[in-house]
PDB file of N, CA and C in Angstrom:
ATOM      1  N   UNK A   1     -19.428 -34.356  -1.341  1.00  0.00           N
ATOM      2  CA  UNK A   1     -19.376 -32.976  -0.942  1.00  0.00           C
ATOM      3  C   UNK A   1     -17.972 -32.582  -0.500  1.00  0.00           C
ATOM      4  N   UNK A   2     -17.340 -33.572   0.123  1.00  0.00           N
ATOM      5  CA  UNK A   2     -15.943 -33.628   0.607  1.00  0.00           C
ATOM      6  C   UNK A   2     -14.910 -32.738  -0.504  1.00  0.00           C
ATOM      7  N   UNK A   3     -15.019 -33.239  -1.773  1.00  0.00           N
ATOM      8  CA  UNK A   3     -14.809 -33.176  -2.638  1.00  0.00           C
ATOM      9  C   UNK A   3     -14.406 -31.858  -3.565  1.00  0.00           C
ATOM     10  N   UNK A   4     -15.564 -31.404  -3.043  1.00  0.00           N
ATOM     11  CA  UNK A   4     -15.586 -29.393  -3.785  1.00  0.00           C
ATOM     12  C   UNK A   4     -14.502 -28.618  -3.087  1.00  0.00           C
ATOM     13  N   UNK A   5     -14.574 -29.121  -1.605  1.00  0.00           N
ATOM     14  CA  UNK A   5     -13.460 -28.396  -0.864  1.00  0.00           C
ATOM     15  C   UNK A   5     -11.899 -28.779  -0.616  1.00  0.00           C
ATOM     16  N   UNK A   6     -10.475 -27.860  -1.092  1.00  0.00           N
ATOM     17  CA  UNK A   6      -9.518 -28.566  -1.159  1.00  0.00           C
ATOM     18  C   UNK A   6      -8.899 -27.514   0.159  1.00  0.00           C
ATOM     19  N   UNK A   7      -8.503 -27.694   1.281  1.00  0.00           N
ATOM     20  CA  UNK A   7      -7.771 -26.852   2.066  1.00  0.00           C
ATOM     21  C   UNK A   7      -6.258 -26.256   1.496  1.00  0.00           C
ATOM     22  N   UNK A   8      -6.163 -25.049   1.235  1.00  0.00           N
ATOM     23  CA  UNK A   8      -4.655 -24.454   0.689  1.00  0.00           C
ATOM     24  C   UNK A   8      -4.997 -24.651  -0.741  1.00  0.00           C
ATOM     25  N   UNK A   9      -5.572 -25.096  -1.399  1.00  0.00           N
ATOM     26  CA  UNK A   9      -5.489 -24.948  -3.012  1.00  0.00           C
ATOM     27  C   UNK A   9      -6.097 -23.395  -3.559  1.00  0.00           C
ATOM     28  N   UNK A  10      -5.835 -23.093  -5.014  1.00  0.00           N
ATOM     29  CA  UNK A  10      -6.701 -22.197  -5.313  1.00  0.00           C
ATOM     30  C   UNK A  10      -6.502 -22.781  -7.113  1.00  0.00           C
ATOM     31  N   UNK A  11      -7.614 -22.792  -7.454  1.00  0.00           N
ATOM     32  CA  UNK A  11      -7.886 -22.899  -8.846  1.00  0.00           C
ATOM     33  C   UNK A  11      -7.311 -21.897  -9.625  1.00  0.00           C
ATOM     34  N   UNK A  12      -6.382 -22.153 -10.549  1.00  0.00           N
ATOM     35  CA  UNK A  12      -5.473 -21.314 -11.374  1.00  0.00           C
ATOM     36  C   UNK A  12      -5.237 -21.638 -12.526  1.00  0.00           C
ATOM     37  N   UNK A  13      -6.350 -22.318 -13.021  1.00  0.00           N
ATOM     38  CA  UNK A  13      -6.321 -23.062 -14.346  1.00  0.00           C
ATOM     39  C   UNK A  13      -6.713 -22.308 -15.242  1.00  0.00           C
ATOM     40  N   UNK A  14      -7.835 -21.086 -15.170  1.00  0.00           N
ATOM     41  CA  UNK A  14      -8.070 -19.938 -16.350  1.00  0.00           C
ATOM     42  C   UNK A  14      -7.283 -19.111 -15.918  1.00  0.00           C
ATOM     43  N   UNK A  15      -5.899 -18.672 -15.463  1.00  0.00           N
ATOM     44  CA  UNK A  15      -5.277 -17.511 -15.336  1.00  0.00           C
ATOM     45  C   UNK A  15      -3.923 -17.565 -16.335  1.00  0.00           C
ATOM     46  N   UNK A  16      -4.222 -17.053 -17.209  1.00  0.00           N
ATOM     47  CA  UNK A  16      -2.721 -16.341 -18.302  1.00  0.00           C
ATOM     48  C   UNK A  16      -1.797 -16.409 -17.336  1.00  0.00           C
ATOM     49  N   UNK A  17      -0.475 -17.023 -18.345  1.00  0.00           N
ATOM     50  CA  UNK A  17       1.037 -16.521 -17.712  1.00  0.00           C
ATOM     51  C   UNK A  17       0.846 -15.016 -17.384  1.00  0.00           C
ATOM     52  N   UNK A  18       0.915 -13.976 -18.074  1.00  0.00           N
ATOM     53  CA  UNK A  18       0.673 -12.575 -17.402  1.00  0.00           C
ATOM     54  C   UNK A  18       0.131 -12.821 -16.591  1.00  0.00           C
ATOM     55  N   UNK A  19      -1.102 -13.087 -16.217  1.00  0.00           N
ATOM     56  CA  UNK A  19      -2.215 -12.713 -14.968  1.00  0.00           C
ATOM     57  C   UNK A  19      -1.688 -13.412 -13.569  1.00  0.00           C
ATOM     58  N   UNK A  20      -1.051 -14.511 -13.794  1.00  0.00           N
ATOM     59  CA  UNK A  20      -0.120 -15.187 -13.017  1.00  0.00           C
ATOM     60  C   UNK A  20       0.762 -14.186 -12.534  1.00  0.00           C
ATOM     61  N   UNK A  21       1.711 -13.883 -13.139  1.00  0.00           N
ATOM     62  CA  UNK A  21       3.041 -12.639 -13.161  1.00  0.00           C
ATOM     63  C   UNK A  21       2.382 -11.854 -12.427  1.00  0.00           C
ATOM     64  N   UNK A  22       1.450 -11.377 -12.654  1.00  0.00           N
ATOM     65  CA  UNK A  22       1.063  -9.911 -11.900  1.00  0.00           C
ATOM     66  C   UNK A  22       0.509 -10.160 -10.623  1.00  0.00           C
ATOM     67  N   UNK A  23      -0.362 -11.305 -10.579  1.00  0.00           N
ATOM     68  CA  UNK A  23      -0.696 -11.776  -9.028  1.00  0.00           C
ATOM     69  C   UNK A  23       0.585 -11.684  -7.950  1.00  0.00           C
ATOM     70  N   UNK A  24       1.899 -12.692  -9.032  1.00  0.00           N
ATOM     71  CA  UNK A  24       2.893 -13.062  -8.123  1.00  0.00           C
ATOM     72  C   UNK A  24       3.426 -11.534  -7.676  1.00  0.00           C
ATOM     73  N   UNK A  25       3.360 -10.772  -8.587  1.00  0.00           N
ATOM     74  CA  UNK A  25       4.271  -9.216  -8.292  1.00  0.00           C
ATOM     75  C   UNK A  25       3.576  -8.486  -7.099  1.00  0.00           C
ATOM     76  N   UNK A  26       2.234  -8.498  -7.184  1.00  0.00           N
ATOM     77  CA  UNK A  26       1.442  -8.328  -6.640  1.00  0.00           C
ATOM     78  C   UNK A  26       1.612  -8.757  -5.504  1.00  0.00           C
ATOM     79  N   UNK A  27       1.584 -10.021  -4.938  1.00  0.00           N
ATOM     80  CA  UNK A  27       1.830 -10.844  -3.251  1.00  0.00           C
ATOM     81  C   UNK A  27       3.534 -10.134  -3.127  1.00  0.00           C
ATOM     82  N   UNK A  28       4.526 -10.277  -4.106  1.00  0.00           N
ATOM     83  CA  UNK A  28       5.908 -10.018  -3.527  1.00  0.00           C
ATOM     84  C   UNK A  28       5.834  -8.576  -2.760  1.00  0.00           C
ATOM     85  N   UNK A  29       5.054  -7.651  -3.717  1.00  0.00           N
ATOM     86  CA  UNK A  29       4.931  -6.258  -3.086  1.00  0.00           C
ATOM     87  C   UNK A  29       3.856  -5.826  -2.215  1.00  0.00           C
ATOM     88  N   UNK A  30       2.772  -6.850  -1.882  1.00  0.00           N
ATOM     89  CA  UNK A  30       2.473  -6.997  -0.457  1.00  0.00           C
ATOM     90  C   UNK A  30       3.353  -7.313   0.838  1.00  0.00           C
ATOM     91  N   UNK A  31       4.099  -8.368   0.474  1.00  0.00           N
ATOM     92  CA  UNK A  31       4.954  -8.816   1.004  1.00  0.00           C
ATOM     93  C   UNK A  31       5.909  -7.877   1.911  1.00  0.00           C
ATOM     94  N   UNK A  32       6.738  -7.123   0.941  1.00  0.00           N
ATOM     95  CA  UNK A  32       7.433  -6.091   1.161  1.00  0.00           C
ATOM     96  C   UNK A  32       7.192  -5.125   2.447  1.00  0.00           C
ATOM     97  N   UNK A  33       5.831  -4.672   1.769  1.00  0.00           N
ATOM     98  CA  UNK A  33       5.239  -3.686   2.808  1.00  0.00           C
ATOM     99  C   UNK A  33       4.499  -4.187   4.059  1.00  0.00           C
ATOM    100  N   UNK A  34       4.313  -5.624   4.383  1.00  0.00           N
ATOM    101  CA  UNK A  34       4.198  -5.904   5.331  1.00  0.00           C
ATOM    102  C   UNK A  34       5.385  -5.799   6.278  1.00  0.00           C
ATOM    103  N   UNK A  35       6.188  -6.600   5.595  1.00  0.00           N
ATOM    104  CA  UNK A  35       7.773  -6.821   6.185  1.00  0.00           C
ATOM    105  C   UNK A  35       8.476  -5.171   6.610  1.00  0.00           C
ATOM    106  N   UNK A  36       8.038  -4.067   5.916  1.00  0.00           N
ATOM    107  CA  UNK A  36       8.733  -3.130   6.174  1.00  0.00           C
ATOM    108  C   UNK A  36       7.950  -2.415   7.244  1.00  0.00           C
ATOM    109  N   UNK A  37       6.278  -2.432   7.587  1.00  0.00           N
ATOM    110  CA  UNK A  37       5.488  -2.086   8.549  1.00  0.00           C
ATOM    111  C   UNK A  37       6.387  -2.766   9.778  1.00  0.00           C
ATOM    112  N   UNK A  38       6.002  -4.182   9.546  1.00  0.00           N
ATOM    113  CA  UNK A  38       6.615  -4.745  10.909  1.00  0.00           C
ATOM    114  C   UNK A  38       7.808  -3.752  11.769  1.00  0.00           C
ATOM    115  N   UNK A  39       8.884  -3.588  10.378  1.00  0.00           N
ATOM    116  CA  UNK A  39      10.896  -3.384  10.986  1.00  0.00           C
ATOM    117  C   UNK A  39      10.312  -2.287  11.649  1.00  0.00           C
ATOM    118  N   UNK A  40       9.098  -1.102  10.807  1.00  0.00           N
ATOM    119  CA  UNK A  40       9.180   0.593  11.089  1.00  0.00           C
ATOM    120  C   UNK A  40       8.335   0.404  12.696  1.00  0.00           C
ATOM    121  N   UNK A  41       7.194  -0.530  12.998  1.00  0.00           N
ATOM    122  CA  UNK A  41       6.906  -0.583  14.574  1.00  0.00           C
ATOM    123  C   UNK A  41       7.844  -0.663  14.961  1.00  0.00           C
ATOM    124  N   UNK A  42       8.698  -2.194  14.949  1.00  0.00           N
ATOM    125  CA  UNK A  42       9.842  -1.982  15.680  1.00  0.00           C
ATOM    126  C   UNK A  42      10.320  -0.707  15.985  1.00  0.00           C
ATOM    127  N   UNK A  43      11.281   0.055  15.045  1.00  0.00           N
ATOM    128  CA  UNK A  43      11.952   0.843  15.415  1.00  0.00           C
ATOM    129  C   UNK A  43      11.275   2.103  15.805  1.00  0.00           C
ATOM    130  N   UNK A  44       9.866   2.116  15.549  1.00  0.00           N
ATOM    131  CA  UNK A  44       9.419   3.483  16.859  1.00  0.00           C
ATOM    132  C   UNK A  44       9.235   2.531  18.278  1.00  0.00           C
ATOM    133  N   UNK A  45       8.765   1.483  18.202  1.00  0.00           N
ATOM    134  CA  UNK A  45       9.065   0.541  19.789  1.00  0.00           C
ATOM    135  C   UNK A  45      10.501   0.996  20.647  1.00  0.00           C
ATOM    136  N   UNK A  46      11.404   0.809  19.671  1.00  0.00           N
ATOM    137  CA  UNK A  46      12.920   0.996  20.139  1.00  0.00           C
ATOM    138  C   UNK A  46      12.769   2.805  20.448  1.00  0.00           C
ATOM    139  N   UNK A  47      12.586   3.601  19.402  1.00  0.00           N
ATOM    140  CA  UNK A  47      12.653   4.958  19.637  1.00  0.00           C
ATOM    141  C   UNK A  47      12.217   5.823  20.867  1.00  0.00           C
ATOM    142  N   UNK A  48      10.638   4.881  21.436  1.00  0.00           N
ATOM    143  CA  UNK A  48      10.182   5.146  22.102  1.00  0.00           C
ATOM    144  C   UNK A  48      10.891   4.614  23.584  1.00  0.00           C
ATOM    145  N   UNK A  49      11.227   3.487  23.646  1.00  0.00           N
ATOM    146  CA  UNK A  49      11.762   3.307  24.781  1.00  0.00           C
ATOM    147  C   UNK A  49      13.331   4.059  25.064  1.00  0.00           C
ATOM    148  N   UNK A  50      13.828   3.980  24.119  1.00  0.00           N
ATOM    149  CA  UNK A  50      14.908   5.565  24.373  1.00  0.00           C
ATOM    150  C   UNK A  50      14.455   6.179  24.841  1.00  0.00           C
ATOM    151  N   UNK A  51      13.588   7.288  24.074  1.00  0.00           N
ATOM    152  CA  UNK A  51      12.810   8.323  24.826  1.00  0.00           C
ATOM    153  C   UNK A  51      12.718   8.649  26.070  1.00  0.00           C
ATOM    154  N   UNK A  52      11.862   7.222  26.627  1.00  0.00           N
ATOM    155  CA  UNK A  52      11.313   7.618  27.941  1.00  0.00           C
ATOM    156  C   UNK A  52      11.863   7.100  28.868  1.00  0.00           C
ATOM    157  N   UNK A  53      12.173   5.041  28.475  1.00  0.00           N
ATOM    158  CA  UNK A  53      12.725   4.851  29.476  1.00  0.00           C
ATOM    159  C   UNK A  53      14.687   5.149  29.411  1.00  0.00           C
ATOM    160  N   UNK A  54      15.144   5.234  28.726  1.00  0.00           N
ATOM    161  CA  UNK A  54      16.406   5.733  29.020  1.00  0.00           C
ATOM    162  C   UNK A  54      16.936   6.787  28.828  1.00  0.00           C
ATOM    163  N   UNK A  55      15.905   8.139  28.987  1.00  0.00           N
ATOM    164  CA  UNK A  55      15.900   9.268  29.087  1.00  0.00           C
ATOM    165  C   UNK A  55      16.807  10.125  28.287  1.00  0.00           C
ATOM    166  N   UNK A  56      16.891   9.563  27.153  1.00  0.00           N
ATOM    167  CA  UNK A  56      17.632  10.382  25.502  1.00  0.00           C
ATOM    168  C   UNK A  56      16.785  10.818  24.551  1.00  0.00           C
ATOM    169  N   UNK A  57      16.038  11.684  24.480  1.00  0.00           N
ATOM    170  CA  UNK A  57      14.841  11.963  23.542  1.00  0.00           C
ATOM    171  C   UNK A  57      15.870  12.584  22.196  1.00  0.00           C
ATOM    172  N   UNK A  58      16.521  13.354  22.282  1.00  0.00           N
ATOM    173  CA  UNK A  58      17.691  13.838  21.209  1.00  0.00           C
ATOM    174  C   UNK A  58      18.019  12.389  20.360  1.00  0.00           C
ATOM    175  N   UNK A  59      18.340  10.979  21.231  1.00  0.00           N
ATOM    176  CA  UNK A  59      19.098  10.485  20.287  1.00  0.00           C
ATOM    177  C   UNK A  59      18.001   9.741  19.961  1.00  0.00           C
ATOM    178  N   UNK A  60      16.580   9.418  20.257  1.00  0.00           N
ATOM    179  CA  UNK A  60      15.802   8.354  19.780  1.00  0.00           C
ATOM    180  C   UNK A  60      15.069   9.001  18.629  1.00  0.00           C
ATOM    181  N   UNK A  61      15.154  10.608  18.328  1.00  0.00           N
ATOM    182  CA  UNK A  61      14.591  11.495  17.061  1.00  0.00           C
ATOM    183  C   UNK A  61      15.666  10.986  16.528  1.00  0.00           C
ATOM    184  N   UNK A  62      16.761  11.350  16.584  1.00  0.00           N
ATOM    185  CA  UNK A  62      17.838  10.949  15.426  1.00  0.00           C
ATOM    186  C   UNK A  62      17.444   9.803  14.933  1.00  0.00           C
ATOM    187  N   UNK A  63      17.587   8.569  16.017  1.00  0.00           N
ATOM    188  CA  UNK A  63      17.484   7.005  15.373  1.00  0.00           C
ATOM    189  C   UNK A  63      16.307   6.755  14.507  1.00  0.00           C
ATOM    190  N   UNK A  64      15.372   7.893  14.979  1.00  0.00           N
ATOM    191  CA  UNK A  64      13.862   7.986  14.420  1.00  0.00           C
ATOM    192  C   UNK A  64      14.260   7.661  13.122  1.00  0.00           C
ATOM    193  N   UNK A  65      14.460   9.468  12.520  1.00  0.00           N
ATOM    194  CA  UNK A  65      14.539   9.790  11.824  1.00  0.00           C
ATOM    195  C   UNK A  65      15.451   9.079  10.769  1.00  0.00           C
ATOM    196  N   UNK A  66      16.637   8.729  11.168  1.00  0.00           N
ATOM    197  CA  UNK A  66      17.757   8.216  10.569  1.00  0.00           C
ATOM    198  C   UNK A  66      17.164   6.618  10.052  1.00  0.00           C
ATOM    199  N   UNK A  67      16.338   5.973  10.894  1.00  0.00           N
ATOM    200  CA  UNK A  67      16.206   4.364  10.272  1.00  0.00           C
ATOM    201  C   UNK A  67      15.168   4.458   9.376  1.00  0.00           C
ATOM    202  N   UNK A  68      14.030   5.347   9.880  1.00  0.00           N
ATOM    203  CA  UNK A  68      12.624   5.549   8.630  1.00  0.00           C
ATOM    204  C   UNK A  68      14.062   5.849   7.335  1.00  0.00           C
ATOM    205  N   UNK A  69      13.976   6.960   7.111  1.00  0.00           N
ATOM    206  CA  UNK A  69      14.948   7.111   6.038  1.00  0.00           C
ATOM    207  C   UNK A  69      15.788   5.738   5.415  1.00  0.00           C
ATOM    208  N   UNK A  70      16.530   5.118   6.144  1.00  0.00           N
ATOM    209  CA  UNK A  70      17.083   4.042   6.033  1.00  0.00           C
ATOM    210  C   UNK A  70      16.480   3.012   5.342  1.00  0.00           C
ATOM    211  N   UNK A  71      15.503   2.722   6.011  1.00  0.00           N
ATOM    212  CA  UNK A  71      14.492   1.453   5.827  1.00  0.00           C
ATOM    213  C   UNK A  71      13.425   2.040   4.581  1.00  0.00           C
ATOM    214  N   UNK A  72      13.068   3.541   4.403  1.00  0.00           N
ATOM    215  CA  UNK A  72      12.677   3.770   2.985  1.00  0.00           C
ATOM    216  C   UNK A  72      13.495   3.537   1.786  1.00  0.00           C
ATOM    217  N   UNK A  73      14.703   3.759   1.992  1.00  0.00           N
ATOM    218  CA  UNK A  73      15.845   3.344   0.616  1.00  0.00           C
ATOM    219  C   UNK A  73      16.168   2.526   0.451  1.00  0.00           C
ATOM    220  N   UNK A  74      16.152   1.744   1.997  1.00  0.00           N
ATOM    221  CA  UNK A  74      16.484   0.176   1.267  1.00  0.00           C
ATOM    222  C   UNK A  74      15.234  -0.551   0.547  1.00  0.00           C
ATOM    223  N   UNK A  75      14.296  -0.443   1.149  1.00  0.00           N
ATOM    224  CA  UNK A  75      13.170  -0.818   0.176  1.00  0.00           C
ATOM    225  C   UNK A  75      12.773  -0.270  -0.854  1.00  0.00           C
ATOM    226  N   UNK A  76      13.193   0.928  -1.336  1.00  0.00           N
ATOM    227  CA  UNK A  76      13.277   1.814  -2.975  1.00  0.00           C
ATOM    228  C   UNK A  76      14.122   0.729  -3.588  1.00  0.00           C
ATOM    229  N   UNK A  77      15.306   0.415  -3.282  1.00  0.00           N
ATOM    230  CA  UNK A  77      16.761   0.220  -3.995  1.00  0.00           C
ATOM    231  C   UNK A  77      16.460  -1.321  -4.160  1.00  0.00           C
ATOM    232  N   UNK A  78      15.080  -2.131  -2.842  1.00  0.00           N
ATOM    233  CA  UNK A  78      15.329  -3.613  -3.304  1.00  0.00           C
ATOM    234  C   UNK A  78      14.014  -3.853  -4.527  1.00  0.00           C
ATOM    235  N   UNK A  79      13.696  -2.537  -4.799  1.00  0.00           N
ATOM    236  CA  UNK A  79      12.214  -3.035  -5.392  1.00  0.00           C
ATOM    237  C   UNK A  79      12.149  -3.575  -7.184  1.00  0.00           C
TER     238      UNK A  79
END
């Protein structure tokens, strides 16, 4: 019974080179958008503590605004 179960494997023996390719494209551009969720909390984390605790609401909209933007083109331009 031991046997049926392999921890970390996955059977990939009926999957086409394509179907392969597209899985992999598939996880890279999961990937991506995890990695870019994470940076964009961050930087409303950061925005927000401008805000309130160091009492610049003017410059933490800018940084807002300015890194979303940022962090959308760089991930257009790496895709």
């Amino acid at each position: 019974m031991a046997d049926k179960f392999a921890a970390g494997t996955t059977d990939i023996s009926g999957l086409t080179a394509r179907e392969m390719r597209e899985h992999e494209e598939a996880f890279r551009g999961f990937s991506k958008f995890v990695l870019f969720a994470v940076l964009h909390v961050g930087l409303v984390l950061g925005c927000i503590a401008l805000a309130f605790l160091a009492n610049i609401p003017v410059l933490a909209l800018l940084v807002g605004l300015g890194g979303t933007l940022a962090l959308v083109m760089g991930f257009l331009v790496s895709t």
